[in-house]
Structures are given as C-alpha cells and as structure tokens.
Protein backbone atom coordinates (compact mmCIF):
# COMPACT_ATOMS: atom_id res chain seq x y z
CA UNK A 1 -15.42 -8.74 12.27
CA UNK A 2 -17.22 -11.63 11.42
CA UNK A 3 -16.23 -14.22 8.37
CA UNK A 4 -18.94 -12.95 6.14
CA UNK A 5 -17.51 -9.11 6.60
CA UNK A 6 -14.27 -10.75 6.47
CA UNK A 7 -14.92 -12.35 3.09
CA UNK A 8 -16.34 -9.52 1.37
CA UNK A 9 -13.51 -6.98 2.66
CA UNK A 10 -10.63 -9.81 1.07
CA UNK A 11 -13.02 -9.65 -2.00
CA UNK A 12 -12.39 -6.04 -2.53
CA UNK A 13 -9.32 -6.16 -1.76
CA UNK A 14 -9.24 -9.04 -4.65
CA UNK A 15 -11.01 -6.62 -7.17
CA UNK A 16 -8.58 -3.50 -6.26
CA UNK A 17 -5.30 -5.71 -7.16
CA UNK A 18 -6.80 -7.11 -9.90
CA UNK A 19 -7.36 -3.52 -11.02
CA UNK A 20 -3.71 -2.43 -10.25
CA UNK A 21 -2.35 -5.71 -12.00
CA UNK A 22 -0.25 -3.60 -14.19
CA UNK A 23 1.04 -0.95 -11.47
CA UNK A 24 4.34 -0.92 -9.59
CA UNK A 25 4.47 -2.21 -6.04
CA UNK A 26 4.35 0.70 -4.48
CA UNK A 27 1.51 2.46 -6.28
CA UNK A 28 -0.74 -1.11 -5.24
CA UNK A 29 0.76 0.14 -1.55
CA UNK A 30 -0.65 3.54 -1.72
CA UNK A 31 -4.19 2.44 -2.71
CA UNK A 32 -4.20 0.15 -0.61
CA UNK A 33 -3.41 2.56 2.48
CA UNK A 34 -5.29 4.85 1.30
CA UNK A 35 -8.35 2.55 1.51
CA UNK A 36 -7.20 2.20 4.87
CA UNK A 37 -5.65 -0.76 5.86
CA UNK A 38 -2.88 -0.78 8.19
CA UNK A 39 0.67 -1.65 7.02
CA UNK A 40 0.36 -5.16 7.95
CA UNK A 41 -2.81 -5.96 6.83
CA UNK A 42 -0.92 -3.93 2.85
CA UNK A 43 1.58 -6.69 3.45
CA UNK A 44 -0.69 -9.89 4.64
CA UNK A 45 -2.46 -8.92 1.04
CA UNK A 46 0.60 -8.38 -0.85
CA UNK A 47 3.21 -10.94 0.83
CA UNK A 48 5.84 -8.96 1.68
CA UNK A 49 7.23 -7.40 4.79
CA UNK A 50 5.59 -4.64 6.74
CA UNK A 51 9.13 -2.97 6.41
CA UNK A 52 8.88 -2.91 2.83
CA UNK A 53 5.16 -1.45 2.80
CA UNK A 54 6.47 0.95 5.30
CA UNK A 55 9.69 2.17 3.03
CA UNK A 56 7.22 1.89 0.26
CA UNK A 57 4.90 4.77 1.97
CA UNK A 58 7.75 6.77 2.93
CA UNK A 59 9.56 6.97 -0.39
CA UNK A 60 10.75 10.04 -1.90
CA UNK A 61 8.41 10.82 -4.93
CA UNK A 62 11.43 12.44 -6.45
CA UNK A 63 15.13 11.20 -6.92
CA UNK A 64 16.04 14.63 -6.75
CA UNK A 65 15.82 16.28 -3.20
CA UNK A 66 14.96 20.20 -2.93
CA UNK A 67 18.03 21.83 -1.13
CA UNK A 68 17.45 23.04 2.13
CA UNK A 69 17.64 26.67 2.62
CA UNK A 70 19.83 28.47 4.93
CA UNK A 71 17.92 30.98 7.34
C-alpha cells in the first residue's frame, strides 16, 4: 500500500471512531472487523492488545447461556 492509500484508509478509520465516540469497546471492535481489518490492525487503531480485540469478537452476546440439549 502506498502512504497516500495508507493515509486515507487511517482517515476513515479516524471518521468511523469518531462516529462510535460514544459506543462501548467492543461495539468500536465489531465495526471495525467488520470493515475488515484484521485483529491487529482493530488493536494498532484502538491501543490495546490483539487478545483483547480477539475476546472482544468472541464474546457471548448474552450472559445467559442456552442449555445444551441431551440427544
């Protein structure tokens, strides 16, 4: 990629936080993978560990679990 591409795509990026300034850490996560950037580029972006953008994407969306059923 070259800087101008570069510059432009950390612009974006810019604009999408700054549109997600009020929204958990985990939601500003999800756009941003959904956008498609890997896990470490979510966590260059964010500063925080790829660890935490990967528990982030792999959280439960409820507290409660369904039970498993027996076969």
């Amino acid at each position: 990629m070259n800087a101008v591409e570069e510059r432009s795509e950390r612009l974006l990026v810019l604009l999408l936080l700054q549109s997600l300034k009020d929204a958990s850490l985990e939601d500003k996560v999800i756009q941003l993978n959904v956008a498609g950037f890997s896990n470490i580029e979510i966590a260059e972006f964010l500063q925080i560990s790829p660890e935490t953008v990967v528990t982030l994407l792999h959280k439960p969306k409820s507290p409660f679990k369904a039970p498993l059923r027996k076969k």
